[in-house]
Protein backbone atom coordinates (compact mmCIF):
# COMPACT_ATOMS: atom_id res chain seq x y z
CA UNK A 1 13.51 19.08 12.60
CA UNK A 2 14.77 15.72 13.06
CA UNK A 3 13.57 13.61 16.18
CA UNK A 4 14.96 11.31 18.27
CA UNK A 5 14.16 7.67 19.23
CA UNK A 6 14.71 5.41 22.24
CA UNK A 7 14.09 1.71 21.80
CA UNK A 8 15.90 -1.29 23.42
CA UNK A 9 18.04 -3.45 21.84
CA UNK A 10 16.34 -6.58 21.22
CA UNK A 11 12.24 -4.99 21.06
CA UNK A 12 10.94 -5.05 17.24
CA UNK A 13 11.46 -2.16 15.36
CA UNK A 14 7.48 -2.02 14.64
CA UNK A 15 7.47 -0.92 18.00
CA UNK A 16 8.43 2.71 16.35
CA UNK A 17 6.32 2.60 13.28
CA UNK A 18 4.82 5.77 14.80
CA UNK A 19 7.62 7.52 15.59
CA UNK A 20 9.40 6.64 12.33
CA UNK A 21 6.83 7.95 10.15
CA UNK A 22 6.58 11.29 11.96
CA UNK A 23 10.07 11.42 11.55
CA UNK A 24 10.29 11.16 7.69
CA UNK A 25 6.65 13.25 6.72
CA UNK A 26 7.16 16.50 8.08
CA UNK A 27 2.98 18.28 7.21
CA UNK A 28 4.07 19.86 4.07
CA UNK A 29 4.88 16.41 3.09
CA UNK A 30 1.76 14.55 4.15
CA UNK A 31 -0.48 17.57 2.31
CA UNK A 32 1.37 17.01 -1.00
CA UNK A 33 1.11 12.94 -0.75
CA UNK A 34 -2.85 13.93 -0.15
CA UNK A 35 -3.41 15.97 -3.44
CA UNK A 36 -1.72 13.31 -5.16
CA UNK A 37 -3.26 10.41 -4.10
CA UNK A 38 -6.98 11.87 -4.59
CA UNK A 39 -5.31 11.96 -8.01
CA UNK A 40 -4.17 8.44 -8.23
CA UNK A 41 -7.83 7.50 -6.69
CA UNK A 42 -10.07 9.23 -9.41
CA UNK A 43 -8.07 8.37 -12.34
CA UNK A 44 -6.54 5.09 -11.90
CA UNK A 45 -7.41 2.42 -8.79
CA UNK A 46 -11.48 3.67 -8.55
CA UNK A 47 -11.70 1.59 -11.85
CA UNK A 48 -10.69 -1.70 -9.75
CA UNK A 49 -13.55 -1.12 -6.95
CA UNK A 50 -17.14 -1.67 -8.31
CA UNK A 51 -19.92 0.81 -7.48
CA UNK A 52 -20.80 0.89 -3.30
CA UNK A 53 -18.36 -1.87 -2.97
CA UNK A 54 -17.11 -2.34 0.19
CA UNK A 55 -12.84 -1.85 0.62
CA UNK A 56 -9.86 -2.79 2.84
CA UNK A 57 -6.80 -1.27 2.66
CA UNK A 58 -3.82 -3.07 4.24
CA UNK A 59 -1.00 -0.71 6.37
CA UNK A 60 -3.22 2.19 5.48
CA UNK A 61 -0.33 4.58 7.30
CA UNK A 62 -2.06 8.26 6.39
CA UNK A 63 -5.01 6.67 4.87
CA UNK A 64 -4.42 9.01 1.50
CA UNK A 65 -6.05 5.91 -0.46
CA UNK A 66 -9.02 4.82 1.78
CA UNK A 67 -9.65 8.80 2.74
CA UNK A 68 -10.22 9.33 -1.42
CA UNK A 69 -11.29 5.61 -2.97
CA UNK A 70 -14.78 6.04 -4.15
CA UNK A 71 -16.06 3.36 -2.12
CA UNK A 72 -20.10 1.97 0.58
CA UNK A 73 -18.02 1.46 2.71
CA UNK A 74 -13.89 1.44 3.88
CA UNK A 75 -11.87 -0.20 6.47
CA UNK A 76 -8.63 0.16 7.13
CA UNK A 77 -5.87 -1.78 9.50
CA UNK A 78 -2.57 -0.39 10.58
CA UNK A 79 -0.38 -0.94 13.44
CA UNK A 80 0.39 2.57 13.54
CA UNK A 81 -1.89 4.73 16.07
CA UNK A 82 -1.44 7.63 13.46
CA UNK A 83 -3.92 5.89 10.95
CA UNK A 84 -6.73 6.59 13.17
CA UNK A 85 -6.26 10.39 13.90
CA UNK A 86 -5.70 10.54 10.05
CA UNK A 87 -8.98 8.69 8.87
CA UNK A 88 -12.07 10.35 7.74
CA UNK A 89 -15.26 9.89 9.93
CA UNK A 90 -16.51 7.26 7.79
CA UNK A 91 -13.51 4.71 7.54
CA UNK A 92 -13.30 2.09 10.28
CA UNK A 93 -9.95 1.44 11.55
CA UNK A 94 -8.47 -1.57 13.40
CA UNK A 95 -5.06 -0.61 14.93
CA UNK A 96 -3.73 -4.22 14.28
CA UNK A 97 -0.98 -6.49 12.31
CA UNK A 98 -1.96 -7.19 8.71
CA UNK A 99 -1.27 -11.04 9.08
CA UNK A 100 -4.47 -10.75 11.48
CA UNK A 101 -6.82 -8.76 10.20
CA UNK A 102 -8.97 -11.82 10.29
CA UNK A 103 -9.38 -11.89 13.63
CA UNK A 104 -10.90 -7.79 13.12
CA UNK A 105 -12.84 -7.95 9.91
CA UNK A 106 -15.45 -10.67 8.81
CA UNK A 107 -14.98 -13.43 6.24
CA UNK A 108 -15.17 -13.33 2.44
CA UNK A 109 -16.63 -9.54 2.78
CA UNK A 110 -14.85 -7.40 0.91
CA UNK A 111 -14.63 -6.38 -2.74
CA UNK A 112 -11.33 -4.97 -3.22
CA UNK A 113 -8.44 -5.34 -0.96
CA UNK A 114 -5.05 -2.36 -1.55
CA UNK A 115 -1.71 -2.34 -0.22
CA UNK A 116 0.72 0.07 -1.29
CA UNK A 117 4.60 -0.29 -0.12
CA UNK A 118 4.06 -2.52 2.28
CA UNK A 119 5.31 -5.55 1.71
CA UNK A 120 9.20 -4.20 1.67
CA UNK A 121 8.86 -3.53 5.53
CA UNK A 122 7.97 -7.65 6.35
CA UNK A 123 10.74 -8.99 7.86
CA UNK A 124 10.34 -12.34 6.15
CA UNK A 125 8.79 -14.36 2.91
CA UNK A 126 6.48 -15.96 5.25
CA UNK A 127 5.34 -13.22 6.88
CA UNK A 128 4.22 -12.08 3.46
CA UNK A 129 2.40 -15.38 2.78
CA UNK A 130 0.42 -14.83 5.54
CA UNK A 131 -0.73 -11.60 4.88
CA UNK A 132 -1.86 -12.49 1.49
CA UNK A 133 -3.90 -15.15 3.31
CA UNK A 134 -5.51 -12.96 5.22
CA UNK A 135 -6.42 -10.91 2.64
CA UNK A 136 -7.75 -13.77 0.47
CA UNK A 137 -9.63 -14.47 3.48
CA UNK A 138 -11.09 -11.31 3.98
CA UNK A 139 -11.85 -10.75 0.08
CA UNK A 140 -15.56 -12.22 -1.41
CA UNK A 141 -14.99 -14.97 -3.88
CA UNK A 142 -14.05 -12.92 -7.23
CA UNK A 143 -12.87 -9.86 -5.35
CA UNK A 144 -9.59 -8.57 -5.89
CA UNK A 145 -6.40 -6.92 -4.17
CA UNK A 146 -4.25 -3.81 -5.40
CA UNK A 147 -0.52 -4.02 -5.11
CA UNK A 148 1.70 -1.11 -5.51
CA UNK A 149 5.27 -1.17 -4.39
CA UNK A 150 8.81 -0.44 -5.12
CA UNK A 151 10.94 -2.85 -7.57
CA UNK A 152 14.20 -3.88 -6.55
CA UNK A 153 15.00 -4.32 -10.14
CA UNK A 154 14.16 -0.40 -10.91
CA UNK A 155 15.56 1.34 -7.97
CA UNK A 156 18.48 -0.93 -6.17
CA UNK A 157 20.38 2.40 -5.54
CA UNK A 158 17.76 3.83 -3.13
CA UNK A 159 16.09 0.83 -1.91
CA UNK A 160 17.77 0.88 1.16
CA UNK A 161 17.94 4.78 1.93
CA UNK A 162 14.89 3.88 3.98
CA UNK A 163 15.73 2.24 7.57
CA UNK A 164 12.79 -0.05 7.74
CA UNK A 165 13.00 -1.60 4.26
CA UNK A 166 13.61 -5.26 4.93
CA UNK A 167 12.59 -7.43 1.84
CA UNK A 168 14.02 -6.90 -1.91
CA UNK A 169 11.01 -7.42 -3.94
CA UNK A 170 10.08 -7.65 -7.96
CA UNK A 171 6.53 -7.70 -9.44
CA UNK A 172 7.74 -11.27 -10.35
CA UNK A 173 8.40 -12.53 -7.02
CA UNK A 174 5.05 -10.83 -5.96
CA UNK A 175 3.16 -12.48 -8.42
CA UNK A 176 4.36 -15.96 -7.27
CA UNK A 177 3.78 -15.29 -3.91
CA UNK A 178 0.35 -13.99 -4.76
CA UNK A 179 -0.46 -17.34 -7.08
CA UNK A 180 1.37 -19.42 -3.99
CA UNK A 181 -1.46 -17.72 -1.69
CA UNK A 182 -3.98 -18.84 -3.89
CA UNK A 183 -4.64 -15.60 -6.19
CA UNK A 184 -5.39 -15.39 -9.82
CA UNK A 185 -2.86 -12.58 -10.99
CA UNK A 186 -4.99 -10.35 -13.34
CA UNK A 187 -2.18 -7.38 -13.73
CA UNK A 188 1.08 -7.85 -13.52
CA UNK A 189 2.94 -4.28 -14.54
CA UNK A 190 6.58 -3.46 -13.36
CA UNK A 191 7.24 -0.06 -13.78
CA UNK A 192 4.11 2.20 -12.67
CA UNK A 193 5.04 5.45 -10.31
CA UNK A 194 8.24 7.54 -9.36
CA UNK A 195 10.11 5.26 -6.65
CA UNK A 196 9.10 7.73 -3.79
CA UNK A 197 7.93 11.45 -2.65
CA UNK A 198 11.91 12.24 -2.62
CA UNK A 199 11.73 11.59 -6.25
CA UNK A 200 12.93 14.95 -8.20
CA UNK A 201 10.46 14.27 -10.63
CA UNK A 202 7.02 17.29 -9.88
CA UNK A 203 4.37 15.81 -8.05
CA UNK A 204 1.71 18.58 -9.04
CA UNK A 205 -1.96 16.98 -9.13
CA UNK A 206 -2.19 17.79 -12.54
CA UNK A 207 1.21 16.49 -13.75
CA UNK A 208 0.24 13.38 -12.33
CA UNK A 209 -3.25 13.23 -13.72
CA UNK A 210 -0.60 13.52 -17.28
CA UNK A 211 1.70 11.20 -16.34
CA UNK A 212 -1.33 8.26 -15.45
CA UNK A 213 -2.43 9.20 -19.28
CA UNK A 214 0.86 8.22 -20.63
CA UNK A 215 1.90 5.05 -19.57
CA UNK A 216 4.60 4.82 -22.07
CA UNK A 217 6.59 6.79 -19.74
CA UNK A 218 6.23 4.94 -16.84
CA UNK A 219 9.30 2.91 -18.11
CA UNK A 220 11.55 5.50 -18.01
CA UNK A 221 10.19 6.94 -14.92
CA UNK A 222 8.44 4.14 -13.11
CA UNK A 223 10.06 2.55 -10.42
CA UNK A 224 7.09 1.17 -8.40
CA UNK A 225 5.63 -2.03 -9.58
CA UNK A 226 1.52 -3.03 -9.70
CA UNK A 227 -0.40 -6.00 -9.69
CA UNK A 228 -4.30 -6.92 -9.54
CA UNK A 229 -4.76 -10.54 -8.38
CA UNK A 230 -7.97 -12.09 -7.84
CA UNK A 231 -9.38 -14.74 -5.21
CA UNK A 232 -10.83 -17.09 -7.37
CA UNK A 233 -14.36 -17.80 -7.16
């Protein structure tokens, strides 16, 4: 059942991340994101983290990647108060913007950094600068952030179906922001993943375990771009 809002005119729509996200995962919808992403975990992004390295994920919403990354330890930072009711015992969580997550998590710690469609909900280019800032900030020399998100180029005719998308975004534009921040881009891959859940496309764990193992259809079906940048050492 849909819900409904209040929120005054001129407050910042990050005010309702909570509410909007309730409003568009019902549970069915959450439990079927979780099966996948354990998926997406063990088979593709584990091979980015090295062995008891220590992980931040950026906007973790649900925490379906920092629940199931094979991590020593895992942080996560949200502003929404959902992330830490969703979180498994052992994931730290800082309820708190990602352009600050210095002011939360020490310097140069971390050895792999994810965000994952994100970066279409900052309201402006700069805003994105400064989270990748923070991030490279947060990252050890030679540690490296995950980027998954949805190109503009791939699926224009949804992009705005969703209310809070703000930014247009291409793994090209993403990469220059990324090298403008001070990153080394390592992968740079434009069509990856389905464009959403809402996709018609079967989400079934093992018919995406398939679909990672065939990355020639990921242009045909692939809407959501990737890149792997690294702070330099």
């Amino acid at each position: 059942m849909t819900r409904t809002i209040g929120i005054e005119a001129d407050a910042p729509l990050e005010n309702l991340v909570e509410q909007i996200y309730r409003n568009r995962f019902g549970k069915q919808v959450l439990t079927r994101r979780t099966a996948v992403w354990r998926v997406l975990c063990e088979s593709w992004f584990n091979r980015y983290v090295p062995a008891g390295g220590s992980v931040l994920e950026v906007a973790a919403g649900y925490c379906e990647f920092i629940n199931n990354v094979e991590a020593g330890e895992r942080v996560a930072v949200d502003l929404n108060p959902e992330t830490r009711r969703h979180a498994n015992p052992d994931v730290t969580v800082h309820e708190i913007a990602a352009e600050r997550l210095g002011e939360v998590v020490p310097a140069a710690h971390f050895d792999a950094a994810f965000m994952s469609n994100f970066l279409e909900h900052c309201r402006t280019r700069e805003q994105v600068l400064a989270v990748f800032e923070a991030v490279r900030g947060a990252l050890k020399p030679g540690g490296r952030v995950m980027i998954l998100g949805p190109n503009f180029r791939a699926c224009a005719a949804d992009y705005y179906d969703y209310f809070d998308h703000h930014l247009a975004l291409t793994e090209k534009s993403v990469a220059e922001a990324l090298e403008l921040s001070g990153f080394q881009v390592e992968v740079e891959l434009a069509r990856t993943l389905p464009f959403s859940f809402r996709s018609k496309l079967p989400s079934a764990p093992w018919l995406v375990r398939l679909y990672l193992q065939m990355p020639w259809a990921w242009r045909f079906f692939g809407a959501q771009f990737f890149l792997v940048a690294r702070r330099p050492a």
